[in-house]
Protein backbone atom coordinates (compact mmCIF):
# COMPACT_ATOMS: atom_id res chain seq x y z
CA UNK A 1 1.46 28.73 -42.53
CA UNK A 2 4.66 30.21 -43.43
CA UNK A 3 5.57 33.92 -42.89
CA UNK A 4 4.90 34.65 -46.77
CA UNK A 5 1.48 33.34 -46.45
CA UNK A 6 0.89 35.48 -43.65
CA UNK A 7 2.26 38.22 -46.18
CA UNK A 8 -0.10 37.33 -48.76
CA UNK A 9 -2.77 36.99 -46.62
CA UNK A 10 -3.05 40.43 -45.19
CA UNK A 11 -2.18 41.83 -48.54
CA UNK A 12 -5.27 40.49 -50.06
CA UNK A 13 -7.29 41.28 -46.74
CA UNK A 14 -6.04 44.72 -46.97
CA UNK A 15 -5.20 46.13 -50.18
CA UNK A 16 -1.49 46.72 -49.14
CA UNK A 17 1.30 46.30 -51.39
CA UNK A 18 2.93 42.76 -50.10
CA UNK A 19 6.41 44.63 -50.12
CA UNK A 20 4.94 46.78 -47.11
CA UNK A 21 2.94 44.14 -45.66
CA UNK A 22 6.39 42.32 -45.31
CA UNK A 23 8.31 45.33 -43.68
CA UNK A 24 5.27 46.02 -41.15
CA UNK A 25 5.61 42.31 -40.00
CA UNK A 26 9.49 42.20 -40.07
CA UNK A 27 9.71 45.37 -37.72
CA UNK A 28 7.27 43.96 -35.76
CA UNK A 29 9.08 40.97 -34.92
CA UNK A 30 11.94 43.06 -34.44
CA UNK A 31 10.32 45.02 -32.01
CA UNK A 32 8.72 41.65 -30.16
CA UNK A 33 12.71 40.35 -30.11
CA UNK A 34 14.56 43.58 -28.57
CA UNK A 35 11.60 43.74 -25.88
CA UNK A 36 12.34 40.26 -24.90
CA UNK A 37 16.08 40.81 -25.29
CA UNK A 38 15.54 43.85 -22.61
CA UNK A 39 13.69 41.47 -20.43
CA UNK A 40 10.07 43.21 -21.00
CA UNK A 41 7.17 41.67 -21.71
CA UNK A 42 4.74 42.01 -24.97
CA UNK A 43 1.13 42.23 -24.27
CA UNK A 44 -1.39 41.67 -27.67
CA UNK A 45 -4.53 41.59 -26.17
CA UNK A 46 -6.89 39.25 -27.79
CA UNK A 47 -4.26 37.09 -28.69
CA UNK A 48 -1.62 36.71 -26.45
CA UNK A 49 1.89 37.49 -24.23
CA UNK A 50 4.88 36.67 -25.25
CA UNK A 51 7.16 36.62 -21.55
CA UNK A 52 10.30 36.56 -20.72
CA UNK A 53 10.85 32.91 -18.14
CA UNK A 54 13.97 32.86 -16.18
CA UNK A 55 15.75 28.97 -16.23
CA UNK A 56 17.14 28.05 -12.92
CA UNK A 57 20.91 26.54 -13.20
CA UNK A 58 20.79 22.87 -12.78
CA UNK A 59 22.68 19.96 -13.35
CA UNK A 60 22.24 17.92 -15.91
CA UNK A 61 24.19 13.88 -17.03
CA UNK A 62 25.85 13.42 -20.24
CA UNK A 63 25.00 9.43 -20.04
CA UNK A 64 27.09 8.80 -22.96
CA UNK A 65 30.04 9.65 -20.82
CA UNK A 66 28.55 9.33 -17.86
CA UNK A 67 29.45 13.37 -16.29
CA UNK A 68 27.45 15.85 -15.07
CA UNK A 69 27.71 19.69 -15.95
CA UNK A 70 26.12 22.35 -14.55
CA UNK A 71 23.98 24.63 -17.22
CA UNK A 72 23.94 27.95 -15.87
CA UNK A 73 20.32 30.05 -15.01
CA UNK A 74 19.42 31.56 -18.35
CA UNK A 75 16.45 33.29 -20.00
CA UNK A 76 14.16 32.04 -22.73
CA UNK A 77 11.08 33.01 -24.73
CA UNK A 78 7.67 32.08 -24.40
CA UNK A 79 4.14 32.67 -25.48
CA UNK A 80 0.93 32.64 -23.56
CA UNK A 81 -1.81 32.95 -26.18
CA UNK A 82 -5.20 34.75 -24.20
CA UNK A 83 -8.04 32.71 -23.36
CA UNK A 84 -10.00 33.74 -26.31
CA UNK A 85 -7.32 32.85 -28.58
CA UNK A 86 -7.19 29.22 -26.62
CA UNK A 87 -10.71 28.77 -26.65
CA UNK A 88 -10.89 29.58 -30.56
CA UNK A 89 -8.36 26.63 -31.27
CA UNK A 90 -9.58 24.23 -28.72
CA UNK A 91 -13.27 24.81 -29.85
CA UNK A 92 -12.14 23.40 -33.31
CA UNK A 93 -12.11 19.73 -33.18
CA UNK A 94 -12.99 18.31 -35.88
């Protein structure tokens, strides 16, 4: 499912023009982005977190060339969904 269909999908659902639908979901994104840029956590209870995990520096080998170099402790994104959520998809086996 691509972001459009999520577009259309909640326009039908809802009645709302898909040119509003779209800016709702854009700013929310937006929103979800700068939080995690600021190091803050989003909570959507019911169907998930998306967190903020902090990458220890390490060394890695280029085997090609056989070096190592050091990548530095950085930040990246991640999502939890909530056990609801999990249990919804995992329940699904068809």
């Amino acid at each position: 499912m691509t972001k459009a269909d999520i577009v259309n999908e909640v326009s039908k659902k809802t009645g709302i023009e898909k040119v509003v639908v779209q800016r709702a979901l854009e700013s929310s994104m937006e929103a979800i982005k700068k939080s995690l840029k600021e190091n803050n956590n989003v909570y959507l209870r019911g169907f998930g977190s998306f967190v903020v995990k902090k990458r220890a520096e390490k060394t890695a080998r280029n085997i090609t060339k056989n070096t190592t170099i050091r990548i530095p402790a950085h930040n990246v994104p991640d999502f939890k969904p909530a056990k609801t959520f999990m249990n919804l998809v995992k329940n699904n086996v068809k």
